[in-house]
C-alpha atoms as a PDB file:
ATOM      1  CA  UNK A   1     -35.771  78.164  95.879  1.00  0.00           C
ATOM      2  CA  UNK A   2     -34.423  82.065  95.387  1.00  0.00           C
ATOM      3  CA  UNK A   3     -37.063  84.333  96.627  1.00  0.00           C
ATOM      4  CA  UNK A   4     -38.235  87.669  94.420  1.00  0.00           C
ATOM      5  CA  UNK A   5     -36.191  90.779  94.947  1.00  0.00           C
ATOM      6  CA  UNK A   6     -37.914  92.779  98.173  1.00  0.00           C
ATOM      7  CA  UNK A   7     -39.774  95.507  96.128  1.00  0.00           C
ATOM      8  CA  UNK A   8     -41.303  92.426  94.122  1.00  0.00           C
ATOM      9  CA  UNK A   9     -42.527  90.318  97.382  1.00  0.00           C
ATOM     10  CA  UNK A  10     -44.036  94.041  98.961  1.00  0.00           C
ATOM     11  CA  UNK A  11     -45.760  94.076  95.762  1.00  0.00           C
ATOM     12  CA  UNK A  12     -47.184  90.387  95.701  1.00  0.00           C
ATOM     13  CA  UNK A  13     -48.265  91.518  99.569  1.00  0.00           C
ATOM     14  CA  UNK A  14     -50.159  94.574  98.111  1.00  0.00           C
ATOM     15  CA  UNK A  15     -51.862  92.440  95.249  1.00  0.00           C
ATOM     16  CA  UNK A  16     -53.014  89.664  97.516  1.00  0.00           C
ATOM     17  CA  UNK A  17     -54.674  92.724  99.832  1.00  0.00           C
ATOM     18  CA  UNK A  18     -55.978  93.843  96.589  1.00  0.00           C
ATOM     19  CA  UNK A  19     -57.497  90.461  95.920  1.00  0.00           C
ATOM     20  CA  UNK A  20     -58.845  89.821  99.903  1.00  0.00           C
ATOM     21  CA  UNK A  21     -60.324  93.558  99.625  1.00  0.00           C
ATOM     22  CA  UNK A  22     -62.105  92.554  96.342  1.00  0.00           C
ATOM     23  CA  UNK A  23     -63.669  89.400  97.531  1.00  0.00           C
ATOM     24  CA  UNK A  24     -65.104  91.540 100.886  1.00  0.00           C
ATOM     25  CA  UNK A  25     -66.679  93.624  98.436  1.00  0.00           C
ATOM     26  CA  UNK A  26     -67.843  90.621  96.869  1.00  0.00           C
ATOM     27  CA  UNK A  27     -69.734  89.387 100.382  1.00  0.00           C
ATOM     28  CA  UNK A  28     -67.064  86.920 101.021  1.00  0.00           C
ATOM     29  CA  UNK A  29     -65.186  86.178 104.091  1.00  0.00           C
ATOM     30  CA  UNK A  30     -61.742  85.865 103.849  1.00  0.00           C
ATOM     31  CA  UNK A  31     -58.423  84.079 105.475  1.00  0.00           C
ATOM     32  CA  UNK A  32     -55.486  86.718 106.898  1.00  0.00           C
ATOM     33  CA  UNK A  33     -54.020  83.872 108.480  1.00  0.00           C
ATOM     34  CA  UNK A  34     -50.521  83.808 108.142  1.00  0.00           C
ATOM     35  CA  UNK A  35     -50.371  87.852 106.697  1.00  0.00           C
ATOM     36  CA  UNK A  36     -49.235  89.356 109.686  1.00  0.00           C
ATOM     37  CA  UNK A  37     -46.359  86.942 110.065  1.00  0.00           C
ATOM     38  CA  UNK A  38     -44.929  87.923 106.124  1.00  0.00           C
ATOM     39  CA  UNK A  39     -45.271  91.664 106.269  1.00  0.00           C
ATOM     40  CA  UNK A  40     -43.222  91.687 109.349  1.00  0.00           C
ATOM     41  CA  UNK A  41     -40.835  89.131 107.414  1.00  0.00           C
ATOM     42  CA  UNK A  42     -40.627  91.560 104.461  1.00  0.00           C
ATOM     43  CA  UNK A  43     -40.443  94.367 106.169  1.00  0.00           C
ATOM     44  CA  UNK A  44     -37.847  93.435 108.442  1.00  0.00           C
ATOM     45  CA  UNK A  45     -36.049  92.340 105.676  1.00  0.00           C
ATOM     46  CA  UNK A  46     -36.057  95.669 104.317  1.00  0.00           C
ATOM     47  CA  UNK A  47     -34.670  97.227 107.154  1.00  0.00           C
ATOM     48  CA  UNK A  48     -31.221  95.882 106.321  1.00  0.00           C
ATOM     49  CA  UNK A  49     -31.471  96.590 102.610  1.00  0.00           C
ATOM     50  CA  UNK A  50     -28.935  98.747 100.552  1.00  0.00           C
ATOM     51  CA  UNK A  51     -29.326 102.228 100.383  1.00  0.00           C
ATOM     52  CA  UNK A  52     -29.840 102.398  96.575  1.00  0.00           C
ATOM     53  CA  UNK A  53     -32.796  99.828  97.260  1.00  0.00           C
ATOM     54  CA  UNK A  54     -34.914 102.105  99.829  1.00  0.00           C
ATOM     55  CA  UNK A  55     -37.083 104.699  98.050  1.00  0.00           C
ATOM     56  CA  UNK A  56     -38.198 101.868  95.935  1.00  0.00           C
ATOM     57  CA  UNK A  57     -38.571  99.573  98.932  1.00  0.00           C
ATOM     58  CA  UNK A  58     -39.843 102.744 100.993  1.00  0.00           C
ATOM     59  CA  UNK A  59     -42.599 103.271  97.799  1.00  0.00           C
ATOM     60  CA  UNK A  60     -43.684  99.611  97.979  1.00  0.00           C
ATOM     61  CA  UNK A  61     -44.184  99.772 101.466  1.00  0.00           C
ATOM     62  CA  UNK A  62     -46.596 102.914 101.374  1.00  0.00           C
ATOM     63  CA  UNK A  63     -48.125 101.061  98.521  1.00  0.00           C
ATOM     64  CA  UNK A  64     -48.474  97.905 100.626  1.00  0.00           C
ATOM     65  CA  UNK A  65     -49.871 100.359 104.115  1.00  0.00           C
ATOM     66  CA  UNK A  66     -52.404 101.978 101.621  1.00  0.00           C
ATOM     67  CA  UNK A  67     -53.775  98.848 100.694  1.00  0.00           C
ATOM     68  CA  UNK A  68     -54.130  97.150 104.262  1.00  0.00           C
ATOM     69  CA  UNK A  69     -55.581 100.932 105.501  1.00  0.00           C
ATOM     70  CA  UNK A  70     -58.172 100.335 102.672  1.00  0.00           C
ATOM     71  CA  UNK A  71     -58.529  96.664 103.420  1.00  0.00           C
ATOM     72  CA  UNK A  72     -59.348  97.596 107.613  1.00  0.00           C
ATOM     73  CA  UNK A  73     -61.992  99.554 106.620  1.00  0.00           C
ATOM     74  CA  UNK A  74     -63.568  97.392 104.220  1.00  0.00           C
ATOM     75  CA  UNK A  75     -63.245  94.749 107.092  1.00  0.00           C
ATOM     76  CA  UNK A  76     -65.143  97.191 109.512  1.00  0.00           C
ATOM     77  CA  UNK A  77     -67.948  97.832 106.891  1.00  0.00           C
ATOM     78  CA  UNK A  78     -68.658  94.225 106.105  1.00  0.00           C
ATOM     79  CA  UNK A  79     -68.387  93.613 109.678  1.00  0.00           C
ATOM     80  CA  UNK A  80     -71.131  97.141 111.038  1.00  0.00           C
ATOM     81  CA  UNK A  81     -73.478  95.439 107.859  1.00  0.00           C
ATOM     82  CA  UNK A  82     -73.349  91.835 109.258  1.00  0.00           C
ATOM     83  CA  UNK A  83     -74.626  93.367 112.382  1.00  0.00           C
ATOM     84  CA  UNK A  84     -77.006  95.659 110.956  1.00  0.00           C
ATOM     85  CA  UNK A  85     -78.075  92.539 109.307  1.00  0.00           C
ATOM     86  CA  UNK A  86     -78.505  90.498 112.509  1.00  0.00           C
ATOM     87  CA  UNK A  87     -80.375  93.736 114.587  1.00  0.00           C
ATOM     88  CA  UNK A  88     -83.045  94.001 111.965  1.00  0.00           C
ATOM     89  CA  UNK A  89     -83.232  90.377 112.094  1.00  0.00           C
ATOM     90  CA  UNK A  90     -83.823  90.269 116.030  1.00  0.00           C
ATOM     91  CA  UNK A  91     -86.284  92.839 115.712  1.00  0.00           C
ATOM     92  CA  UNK A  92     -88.692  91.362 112.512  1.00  0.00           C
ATOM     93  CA  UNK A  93     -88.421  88.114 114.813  1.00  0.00           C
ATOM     94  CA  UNK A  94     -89.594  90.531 117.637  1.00  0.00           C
ATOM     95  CA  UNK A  95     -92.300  92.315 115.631  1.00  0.00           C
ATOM     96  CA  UNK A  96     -93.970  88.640 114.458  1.00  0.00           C
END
């Protein structure tokens, strides 16, 4: 199986961000498992890539950072609202 040129699997990373950022927004909890591992595969990959094949690996990257920077703090909001959720919870149960 021939894997996508570089710039083309940084991309796929960015649109399956894209797709974990819109189902947080959505309420729904989603699986990284396993994302960690391919950036670094990617990227490392791109550290050994021609010089004529940088800026546009270089672009794809920032592309890629944006959306995981984006993606943390949708994490962190859906996170502080789940406990917001669960302290006004605790204190109706208290109030009763």
């Amino acid at each position: 199986m021939t894997m996508p040129p570089l710039e083309e699997q940084f991309r796929e990373l960015s649109r399956a961000v894209e797709r974990s950022r819109a189902a947080v927004a959505a309420g729904d909890c989603v699986n990284l498992e396993g994302l960690d591992a391919e950036i670094a595969r990617v990227t490392e990959l791109a550290r050994s890539a021609p010089a004529p094949q940088r800026a546009a690996l270089l672009a794809a990257l920032r592309a890629l950072l944006g959306e995981l920077d984006g993606l943390a703090v949708d994490l962190q909001r859906q996170h502080d609202a789940a406990l917001a959720r669960q302290a006004a919870s605790a204190y109706a149960r208290d109030q009763a």
